[in-house]
Protein backbone atom coordinates (compact mmCIF):
# COMPACT_ATOMS: atom_id res chain seq x y z
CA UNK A 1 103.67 120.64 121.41
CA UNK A 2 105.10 122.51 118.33
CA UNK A 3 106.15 125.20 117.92
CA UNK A 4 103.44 127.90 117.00
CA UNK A 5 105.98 130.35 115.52
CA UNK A 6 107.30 127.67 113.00
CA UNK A 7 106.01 127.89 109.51
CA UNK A 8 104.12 125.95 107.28
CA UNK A 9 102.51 125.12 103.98
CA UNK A 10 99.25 123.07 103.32
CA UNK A 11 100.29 120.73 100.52
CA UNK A 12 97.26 118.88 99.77
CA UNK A 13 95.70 117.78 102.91
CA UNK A 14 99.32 117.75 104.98
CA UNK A 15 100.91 121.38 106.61
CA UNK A 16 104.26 120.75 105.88
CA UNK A 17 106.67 122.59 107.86
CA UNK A 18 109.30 124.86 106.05
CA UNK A 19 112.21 123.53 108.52
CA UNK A 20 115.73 122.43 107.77
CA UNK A 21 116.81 118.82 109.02
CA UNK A 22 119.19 120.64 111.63
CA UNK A 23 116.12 122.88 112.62
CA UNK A 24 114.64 120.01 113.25
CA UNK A 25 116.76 118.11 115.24
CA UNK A 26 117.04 121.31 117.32
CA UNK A 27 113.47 120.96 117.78
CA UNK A 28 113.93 117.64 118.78
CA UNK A 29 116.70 118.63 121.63
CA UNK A 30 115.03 120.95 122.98
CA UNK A 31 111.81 119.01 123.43
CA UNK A 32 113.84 116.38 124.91
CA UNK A 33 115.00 118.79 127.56
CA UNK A 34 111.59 120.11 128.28
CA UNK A 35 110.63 116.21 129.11
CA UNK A 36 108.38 116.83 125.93
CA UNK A 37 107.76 114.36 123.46
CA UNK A 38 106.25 114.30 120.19
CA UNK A 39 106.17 113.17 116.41
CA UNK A 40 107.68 113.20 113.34
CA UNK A 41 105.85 112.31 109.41
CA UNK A 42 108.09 112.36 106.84
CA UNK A 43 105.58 113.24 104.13
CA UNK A 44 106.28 112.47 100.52
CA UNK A 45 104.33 112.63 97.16
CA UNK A 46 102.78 108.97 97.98
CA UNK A 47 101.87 109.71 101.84
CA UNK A 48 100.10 112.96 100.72
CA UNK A 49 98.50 111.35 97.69
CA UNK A 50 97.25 108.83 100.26
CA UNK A 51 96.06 111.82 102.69
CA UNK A 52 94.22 113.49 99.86
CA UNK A 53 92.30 110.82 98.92
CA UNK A 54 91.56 109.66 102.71
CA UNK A 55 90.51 111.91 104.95
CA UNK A 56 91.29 109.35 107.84
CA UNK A 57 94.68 109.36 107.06
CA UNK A 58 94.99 113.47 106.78
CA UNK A 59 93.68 112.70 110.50
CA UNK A 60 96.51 110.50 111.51
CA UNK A 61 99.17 112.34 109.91
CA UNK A 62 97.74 115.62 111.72
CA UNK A 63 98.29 113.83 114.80
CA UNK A 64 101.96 114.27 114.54
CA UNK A 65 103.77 117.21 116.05
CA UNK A 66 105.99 117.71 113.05
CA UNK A 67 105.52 117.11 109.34
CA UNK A 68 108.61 117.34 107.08
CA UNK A 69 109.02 117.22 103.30
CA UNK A 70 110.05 113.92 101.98
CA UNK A 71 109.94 114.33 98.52
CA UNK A 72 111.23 116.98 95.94
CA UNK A 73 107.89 117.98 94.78
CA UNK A 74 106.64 118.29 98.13
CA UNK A 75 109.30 121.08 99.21
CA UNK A 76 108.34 122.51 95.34
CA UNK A 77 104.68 122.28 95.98
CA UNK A 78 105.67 124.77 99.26
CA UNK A 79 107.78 127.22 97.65
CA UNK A 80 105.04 127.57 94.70
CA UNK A 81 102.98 128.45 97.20
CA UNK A 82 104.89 130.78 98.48
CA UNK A 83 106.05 129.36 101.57
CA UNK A 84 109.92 129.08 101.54
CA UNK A 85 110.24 125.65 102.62
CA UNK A 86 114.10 124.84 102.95
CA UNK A 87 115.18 121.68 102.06
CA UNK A 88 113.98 118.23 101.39
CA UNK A 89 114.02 116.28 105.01
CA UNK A 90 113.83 112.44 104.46
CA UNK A 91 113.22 110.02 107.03
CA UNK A 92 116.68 108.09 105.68
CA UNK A 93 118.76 111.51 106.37
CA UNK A 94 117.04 111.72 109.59
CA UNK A 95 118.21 107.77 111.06
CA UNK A 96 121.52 109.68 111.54
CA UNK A 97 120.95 112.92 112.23
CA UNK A 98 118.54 112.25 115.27
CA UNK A 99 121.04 109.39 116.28
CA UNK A 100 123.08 111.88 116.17
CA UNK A 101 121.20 114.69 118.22
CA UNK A 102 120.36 111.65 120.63
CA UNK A 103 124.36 110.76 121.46
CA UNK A 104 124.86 113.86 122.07
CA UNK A 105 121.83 114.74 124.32
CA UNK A 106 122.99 110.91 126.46
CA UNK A 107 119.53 109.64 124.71
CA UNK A 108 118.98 106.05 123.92
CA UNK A 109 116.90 104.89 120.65
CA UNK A 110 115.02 102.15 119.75
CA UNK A 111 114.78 100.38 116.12
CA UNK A 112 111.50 98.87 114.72
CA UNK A 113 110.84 97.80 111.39
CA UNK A 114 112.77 95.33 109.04
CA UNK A 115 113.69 91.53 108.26
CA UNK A 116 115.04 89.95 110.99
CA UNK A 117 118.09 91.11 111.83
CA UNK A 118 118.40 94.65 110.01
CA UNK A 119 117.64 96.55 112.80
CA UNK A 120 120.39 94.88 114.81
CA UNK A 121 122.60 95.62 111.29
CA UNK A 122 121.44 99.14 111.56
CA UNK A 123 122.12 99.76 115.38
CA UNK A 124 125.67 98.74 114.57
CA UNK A 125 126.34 100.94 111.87
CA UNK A 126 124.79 104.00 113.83
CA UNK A 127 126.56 103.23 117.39
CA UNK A 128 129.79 102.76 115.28
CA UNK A 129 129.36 106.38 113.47
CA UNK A 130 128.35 108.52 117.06
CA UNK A 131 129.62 106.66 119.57
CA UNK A 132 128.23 106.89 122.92
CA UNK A 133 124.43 106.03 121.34
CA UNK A 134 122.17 104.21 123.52
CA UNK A 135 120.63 101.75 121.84
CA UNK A 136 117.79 100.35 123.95
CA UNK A 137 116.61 97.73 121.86
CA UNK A 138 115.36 96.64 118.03
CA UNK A 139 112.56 94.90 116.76
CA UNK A 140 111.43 93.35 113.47
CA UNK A 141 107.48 93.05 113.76
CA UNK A 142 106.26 89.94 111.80
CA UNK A 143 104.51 90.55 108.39
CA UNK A 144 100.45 91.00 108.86
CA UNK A 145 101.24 92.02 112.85
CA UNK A 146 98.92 94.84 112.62
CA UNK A 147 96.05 92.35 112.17
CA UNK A 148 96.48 90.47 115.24
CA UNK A 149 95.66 92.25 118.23
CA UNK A 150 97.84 89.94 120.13
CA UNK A 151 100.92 90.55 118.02
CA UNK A 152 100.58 94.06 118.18
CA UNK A 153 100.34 94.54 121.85
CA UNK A 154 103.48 91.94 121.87
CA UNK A 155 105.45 94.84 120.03
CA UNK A 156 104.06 97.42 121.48
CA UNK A 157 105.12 96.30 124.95
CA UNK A 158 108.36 95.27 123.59
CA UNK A 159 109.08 99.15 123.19
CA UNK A 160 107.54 100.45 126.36
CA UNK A 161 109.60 97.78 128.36
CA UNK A 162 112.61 99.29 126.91
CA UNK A 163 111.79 103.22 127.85
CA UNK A 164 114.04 104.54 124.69
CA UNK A 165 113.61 108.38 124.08
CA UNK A 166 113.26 108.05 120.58
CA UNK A 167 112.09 105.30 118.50
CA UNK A 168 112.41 104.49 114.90
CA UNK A 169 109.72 103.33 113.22
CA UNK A 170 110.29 101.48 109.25
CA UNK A 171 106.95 99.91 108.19
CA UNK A 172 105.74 102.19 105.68
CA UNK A 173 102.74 104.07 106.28
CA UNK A 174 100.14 104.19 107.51
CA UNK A 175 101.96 101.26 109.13
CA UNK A 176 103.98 103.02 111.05
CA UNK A 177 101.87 105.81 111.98
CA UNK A 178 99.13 103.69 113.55
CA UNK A 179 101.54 101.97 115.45
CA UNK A 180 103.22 105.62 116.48
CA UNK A 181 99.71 106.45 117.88
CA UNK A 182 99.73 103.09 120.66
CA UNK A 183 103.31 104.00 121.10
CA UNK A 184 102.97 107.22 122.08
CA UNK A 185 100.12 106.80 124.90
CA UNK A 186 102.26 104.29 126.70
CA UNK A 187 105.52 106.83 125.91
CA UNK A 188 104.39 110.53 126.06
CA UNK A 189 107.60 111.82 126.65
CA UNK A 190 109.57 109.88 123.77
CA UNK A 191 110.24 111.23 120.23
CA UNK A 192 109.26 108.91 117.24
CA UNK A 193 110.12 109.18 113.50
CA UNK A 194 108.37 107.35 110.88
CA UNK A 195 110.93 106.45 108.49
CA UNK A 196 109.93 104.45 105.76
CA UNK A 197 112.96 102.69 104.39
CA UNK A 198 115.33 104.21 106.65
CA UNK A 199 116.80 101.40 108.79
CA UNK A 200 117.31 98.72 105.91
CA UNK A 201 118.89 102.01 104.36
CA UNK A 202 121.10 102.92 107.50
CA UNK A 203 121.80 98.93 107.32
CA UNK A 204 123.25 99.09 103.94
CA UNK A 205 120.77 96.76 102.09
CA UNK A 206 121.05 99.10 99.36
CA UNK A 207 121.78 102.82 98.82
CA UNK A 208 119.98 106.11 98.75
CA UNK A 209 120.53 107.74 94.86
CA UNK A 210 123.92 110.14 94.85
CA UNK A 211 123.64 114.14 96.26
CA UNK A 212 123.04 115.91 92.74
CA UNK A 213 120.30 113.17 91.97
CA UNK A 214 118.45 113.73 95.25
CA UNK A 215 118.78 117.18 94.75
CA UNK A 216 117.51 117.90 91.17
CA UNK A 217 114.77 115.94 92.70
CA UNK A 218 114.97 112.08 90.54
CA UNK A 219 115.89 109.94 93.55
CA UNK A 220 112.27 108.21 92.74
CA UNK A 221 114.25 107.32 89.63
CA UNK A 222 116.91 105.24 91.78
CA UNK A 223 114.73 103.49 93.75
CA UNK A 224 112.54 102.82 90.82
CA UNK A 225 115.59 100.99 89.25
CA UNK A 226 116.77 99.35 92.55
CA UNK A 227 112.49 97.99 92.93
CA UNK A 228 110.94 98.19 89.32
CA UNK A 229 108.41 95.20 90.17
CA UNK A 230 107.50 96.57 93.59
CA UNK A 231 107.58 100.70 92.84
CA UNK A 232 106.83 100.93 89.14
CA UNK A 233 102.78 100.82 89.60
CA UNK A 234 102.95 103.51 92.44
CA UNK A 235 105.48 105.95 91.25
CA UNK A 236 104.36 105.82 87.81
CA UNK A 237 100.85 105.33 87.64
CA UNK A 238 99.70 107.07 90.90
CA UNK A 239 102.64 109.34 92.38
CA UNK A 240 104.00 111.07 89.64
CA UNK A 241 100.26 112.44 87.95
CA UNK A 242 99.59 113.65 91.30
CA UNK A 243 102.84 115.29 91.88
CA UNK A 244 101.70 117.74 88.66
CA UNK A 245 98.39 118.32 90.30
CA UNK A 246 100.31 118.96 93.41
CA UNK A 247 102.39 121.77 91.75
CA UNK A 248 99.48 123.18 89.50
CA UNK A 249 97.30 123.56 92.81
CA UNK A 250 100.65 125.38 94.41
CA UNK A 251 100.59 127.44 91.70
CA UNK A 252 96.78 128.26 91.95
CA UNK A 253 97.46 128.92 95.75
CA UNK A 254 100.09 131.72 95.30
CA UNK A 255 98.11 133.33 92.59
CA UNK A 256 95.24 133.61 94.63
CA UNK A 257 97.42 135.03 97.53
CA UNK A 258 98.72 137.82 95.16
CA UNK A 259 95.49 138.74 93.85
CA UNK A 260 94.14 139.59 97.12
């Protein structure tokens, strides 16, 4: 379960916690100790775009034990509204720094999402960074899986066979998310992080934007360069008039707050 003293933010339809990516991990640890498992959403402007629109996905992503920032004007959004959210957490950062908790803790991991063979790419790079890591297995689910009942359950049992304590999930969302749910009746006591791009990322297929670009908040800018075909419809078009509305209702939050 989380934990009832941590704060959060409503950001459209998502409350966003206002946790660092160490807090986290902490969280994480100590969960794992407890023999508790749980959930991570790494929400950014698209994912809470998506949940605005669709109240089925505000469901899914409410589902999750933990929802992090992913996303500059997400963390903004928080802080307008007068919750002090820390940082930006991103589910690329987070690849490391849970494999990193997990090593430490003696926890193994499992990798799903990617071409074939990125995942295994991945595993190498993070065993080779903390060594001790468990890596209990990898998988690269075939495009359309999610519509074929039998390809699913092939996956899904793929993971539970394995037992890992925390699993990776890269297949965008809701992708990943849905997935997550069968995952986590068959696994109650694991920890899963939707991550997006994370493993290609953590296998080097290309790189995240430089520290003083994620920062000032334009790493949609890198990606939009490294993908212009694939991201230029979605970040320009649908993510970044939303992100204003997203700040302008922050804004409309906190003055209500100090007029009462």
């Amino acid at each position: 379960m989380p934990d009832i003293s941590q704060a959060r933010v409503r950001v459209g339809a998502v409350d966003v916690w206002a946790v660092s990516e160490s807090g986290l991990a902490d969280h994480v640890v100590e969960a794992w100790r407890r023999s508790a498992g749980g959930a991570i959403v790494t929400a950014n402007v698209d994912i809470v775009r998506a949940a605005t629109r669709r109240p089925e996905l505000a469901a899914l992503i409410a589902e999750s034990e933990v929802v992090v920032a992913d996303g500059m004007p997400v963390v903004w959004a928080g802080r307008l509204a007068g919750v002090p959210v820390p940082e930006r957490v991103t589910g690329s950062s987070l690849v490391f720094t849970l494999a990193a908790a997990a090593a430490r803790e003696g926890r193994s991991v499992y990798l799903l999402g990617g071409n074939p063979g990125v995942p295994e790419k991945a595993a190498d790079v993070l065993t080779a960074r903390h060594p001790g890591l468990r890596v209990a297995g990898t998988g690269s689910p075939p495009f359309g899986f999610e519509r074929d009942d039998a390809l699913t359950a092939e996956t899904v049992a793929g993971v539970v066979e394995a037992k890992p304590d925390l699993v990776m999930v890269g297949l965008g969302f809701p992708k990943q998310e849905n997935l997550i749910r069968l995952l986590r009746a068959e696994l109650p006591d694991a920890w899963f992080l939707g991550c997006g791009a994370g493993i290609p990322m953590a296998a080097g297929e290309f790189k995240r934007a430089s520290g003083v670009v994620q920062k000032v908040g334009a790493e949609w800018l890198h990606r939009l360069a490294l993908e212009p075909r694939r991201l230029a419809k979605r970040y320009l078009r649908d993510d970044l008039p939303f992100a204003f509305r997203l700040l302008g209702g922050a804004l409309r939050t906190r003055f209500r707050r100090t007029g009462e």
